[in-house]
Structures are given as structure tokens and as C-alpha cells.
C-alpha atoms as a PDB file:
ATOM      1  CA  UNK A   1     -21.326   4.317  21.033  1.00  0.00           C
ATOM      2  CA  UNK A   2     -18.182   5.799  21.869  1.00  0.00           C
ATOM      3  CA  UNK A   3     -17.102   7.266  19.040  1.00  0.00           C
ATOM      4  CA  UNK A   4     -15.261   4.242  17.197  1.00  0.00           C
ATOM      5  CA  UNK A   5     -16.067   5.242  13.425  1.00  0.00           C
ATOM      6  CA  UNK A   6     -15.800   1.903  10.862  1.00  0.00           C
ATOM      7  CA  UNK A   7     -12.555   2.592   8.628  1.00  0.00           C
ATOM      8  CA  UNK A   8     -12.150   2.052   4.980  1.00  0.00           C
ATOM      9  CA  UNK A   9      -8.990   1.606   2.993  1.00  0.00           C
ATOM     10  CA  UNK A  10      -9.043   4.235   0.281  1.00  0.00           C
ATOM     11  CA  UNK A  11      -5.043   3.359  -0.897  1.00  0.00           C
ATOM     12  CA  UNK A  12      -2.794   0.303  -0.378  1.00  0.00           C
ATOM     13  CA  UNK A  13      -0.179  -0.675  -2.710  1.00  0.00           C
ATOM     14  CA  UNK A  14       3.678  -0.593  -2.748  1.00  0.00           C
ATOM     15  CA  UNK A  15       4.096   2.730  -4.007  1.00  0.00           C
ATOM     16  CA  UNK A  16       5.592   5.491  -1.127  1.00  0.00           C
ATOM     17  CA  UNK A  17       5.562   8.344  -3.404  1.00  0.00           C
ATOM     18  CA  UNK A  18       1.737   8.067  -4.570  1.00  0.00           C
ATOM     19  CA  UNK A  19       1.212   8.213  -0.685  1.00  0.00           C
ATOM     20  CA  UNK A  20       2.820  11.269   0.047  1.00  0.00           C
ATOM     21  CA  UNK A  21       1.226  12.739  -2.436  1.00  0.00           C
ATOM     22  CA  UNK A  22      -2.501  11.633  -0.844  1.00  0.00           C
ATOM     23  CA  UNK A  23      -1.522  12.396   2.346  1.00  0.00           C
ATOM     24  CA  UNK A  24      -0.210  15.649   1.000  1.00  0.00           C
ATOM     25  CA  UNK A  25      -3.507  16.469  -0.787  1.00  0.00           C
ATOM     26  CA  UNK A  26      -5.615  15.189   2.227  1.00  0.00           C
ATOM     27  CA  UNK A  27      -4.027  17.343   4.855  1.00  0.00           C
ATOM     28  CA  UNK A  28      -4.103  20.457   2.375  1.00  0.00           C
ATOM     29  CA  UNK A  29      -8.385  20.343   2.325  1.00  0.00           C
ATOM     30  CA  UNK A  30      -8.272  19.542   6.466  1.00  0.00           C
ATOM     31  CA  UNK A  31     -11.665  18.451   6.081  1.00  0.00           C
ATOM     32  CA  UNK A  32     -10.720  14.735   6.505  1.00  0.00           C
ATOM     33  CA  UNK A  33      -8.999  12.775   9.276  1.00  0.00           C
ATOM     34  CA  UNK A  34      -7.605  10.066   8.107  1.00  0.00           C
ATOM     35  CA  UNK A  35      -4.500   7.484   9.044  1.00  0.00           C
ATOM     36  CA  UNK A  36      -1.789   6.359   7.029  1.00  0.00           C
ATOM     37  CA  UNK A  37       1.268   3.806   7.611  1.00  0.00           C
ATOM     38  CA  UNK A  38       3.148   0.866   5.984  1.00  0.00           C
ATOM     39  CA  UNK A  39       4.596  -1.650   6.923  1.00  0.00           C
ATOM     40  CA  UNK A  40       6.702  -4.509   5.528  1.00  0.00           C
ATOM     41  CA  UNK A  41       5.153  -7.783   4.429  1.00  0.00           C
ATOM     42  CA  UNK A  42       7.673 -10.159   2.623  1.00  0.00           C
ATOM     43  CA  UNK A  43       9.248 -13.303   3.829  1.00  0.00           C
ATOM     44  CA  UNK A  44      12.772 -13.363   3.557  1.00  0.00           C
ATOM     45  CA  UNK A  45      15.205 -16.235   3.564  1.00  0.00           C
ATOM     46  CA  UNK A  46      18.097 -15.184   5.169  1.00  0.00           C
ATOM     47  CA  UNK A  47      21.390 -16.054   4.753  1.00  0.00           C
ATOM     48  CA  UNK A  48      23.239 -18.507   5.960  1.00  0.00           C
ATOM     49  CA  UNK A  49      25.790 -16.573   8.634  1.00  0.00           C
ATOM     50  CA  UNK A  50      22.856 -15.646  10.565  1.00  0.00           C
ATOM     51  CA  UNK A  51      22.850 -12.199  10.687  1.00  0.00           C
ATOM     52  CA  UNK A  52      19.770 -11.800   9.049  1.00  0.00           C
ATOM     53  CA  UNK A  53      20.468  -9.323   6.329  1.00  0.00           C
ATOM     54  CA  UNK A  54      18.437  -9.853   3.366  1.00  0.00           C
ATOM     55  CA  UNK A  55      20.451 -10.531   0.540  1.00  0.00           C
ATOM     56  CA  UNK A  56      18.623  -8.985  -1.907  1.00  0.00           C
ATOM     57  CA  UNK A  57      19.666  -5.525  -0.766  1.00  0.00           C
ATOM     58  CA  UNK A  58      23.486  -5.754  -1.380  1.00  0.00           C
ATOM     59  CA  UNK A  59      22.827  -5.065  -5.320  1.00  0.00           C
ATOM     60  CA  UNK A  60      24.025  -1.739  -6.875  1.00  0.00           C
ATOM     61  CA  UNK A  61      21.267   0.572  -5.237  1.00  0.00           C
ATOM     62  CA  UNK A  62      21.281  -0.561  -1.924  1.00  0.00           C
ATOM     63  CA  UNK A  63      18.310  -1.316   0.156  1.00  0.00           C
ATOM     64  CA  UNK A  64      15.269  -1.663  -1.853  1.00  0.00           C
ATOM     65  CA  UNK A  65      11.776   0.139  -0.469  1.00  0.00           C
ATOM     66  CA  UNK A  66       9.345  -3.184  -0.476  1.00  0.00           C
ATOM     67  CA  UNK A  67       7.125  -1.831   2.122  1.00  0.00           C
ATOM     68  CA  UNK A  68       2.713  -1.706   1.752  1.00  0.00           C
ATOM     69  CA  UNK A  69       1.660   1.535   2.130  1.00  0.00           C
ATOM     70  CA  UNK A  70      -2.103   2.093   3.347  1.00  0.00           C
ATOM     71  CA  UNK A  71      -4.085   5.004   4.167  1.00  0.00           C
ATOM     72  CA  UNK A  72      -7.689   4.856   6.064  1.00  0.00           C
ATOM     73  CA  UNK A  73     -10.377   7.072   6.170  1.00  0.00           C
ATOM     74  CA  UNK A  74     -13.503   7.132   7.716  1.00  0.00           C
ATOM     75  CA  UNK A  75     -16.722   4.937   5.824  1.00  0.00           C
ATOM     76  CA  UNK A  76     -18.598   8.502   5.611  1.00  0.00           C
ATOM     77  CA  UNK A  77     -15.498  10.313   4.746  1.00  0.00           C
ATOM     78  CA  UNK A  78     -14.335   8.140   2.121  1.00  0.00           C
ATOM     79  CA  UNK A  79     -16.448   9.559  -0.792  1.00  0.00           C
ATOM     80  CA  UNK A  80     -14.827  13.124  -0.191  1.00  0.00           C
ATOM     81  CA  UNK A  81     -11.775  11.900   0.043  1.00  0.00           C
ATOM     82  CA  UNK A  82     -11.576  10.375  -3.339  1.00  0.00           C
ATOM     83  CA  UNK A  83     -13.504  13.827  -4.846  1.00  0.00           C
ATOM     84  CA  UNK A  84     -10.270  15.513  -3.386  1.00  0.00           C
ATOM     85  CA  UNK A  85      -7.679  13.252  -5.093  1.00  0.00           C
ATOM     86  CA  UNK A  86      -9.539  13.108  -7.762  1.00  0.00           C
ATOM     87  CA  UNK A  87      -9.466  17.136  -8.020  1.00  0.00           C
ATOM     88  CA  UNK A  88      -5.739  16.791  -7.198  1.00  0.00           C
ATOM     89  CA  UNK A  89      -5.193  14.376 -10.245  1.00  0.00           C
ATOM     90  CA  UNK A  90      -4.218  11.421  -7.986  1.00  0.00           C
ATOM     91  CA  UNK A  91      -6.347   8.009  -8.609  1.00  0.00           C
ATOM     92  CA  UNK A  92      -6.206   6.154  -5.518  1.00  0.00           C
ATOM     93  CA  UNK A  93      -6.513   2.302  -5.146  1.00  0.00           C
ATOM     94  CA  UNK A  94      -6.349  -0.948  -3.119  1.00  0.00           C
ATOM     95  CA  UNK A  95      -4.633  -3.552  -4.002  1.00  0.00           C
ATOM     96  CA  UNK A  96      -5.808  -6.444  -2.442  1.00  0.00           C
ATOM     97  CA  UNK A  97      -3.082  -9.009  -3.696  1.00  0.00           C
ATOM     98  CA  UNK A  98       0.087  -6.390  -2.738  1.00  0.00           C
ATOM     99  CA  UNK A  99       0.951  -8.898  -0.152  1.00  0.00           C
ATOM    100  CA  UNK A 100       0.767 -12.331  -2.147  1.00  0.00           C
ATOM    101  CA  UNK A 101       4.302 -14.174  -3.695  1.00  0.00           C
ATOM    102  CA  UNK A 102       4.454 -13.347  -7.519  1.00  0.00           C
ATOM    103  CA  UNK A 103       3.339 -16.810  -8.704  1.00  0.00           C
ATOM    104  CA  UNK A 104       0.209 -16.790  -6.252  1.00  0.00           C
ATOM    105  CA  UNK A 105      -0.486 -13.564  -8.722  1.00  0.00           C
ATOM    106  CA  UNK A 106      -1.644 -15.398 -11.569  1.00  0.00           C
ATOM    107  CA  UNK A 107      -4.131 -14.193 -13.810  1.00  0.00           C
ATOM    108  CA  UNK A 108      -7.279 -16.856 -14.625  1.00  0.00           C
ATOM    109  CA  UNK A 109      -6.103 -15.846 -18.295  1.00  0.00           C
ATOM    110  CA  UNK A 110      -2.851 -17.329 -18.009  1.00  0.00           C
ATOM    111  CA  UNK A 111      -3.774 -20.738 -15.843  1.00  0.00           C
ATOM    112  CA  UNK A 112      -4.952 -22.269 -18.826  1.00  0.00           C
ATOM    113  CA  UNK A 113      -1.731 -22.553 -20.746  1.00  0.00           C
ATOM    114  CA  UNK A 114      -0.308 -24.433 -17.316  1.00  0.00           C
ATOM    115  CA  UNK A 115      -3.266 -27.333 -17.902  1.00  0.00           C
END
């Protein structure tokens, strides 16, 4: 129609250096267009001067990278795209639940020692 292509997800997860890497290895072959980004997910209870700083990032280390990182490729493109990770030695995957609390994470396995 006019050239709007159907996107799949071929990475998402909360893991910045894996996605350099893809990126990396995707714009070496220059075969592929793709898109990448992140963005940041969490709800945060602030604290209670109102600034809202989230507290978790006054620790040791300083700010802590909690960002999703996602990277799209075309539908036709997305089966030579994972050929050229996979030739690169980098396994990517979506994690569907990388946005979801910790305790909304629970395995079927474990529910039944909660009954």
C-alpha cells in the first residue's frame, strides 16, 4: 500500500549491553533495517518531599539502568536477522513478562505451594 511493512520484535528484555551488541552485529551485515529503543517501564513510589527522585537510586552505585530494551525488524527480515546473530554468537529473545512486578512473575510450578 504505501510501504508500511508489519514489524516483529526479534529482542526485548532489560539487558543494554546484549543490545548493543545486536545492533552492532545488525548494522555490520547492512542487509537489514531495523529499529531499536528502550524505554523505562516501572512504577515508582516517590518520596515523600516531592521531588520525585526514586529512592532506590541513592545506594552505593548510583542510578540503576532498569530500562526495556527492544529492537524491531521487518516480518520478512526477521529470519535473517536471527541467522546473523546467530553467526555472531548472540541468541536473541523476547521477553514478554520484562514489564510485569516480580510477584505477577510467578511460575505455575510454584503457585501450588501458595494453595
Amino acid at each position: 500500500m504505501f510501504g508500511i511493512k508489519k514489524k516483529v520484535e526479534i529482542f526485548k528484555k532489560k539487558d543494554k549491553d546484549t543490545w548493543n551488541d545486536i545492533k552492532k552485529a545488525l548494522s555490520a551485515d547492512g542487509s537489514i533495517k531495523f529499529r531499536a529503543g528502550h524505554y523505562f517501564s516501572e512504577t515508582v513510589s516517590h518520596g515523600g518531599c516531592g521531588a520525585k527522585l526514586d529512592p532506590r537510586n541513592f545506594g552505593g552505585h548510583g542510578t540503576i539502568d532498569r530500562d526495556i530494551y527492544w529492537i524491531k525488524v521487518n516480518e520478512e527480515d526477521a529470519e535473517k536477522a536471527r541467522e546473523i546473530l546467530l553467526k555472531a554468537g548472540i541468541a536473541p529473545s523476547v521477553d514478554e513478562h520484562v514489564a510485569e512486578d516480580a510477584y505477577k512473575r510467578v511460575s505455575e510450578k510454584q503457585d501450588h505451594f501458595f494453595e
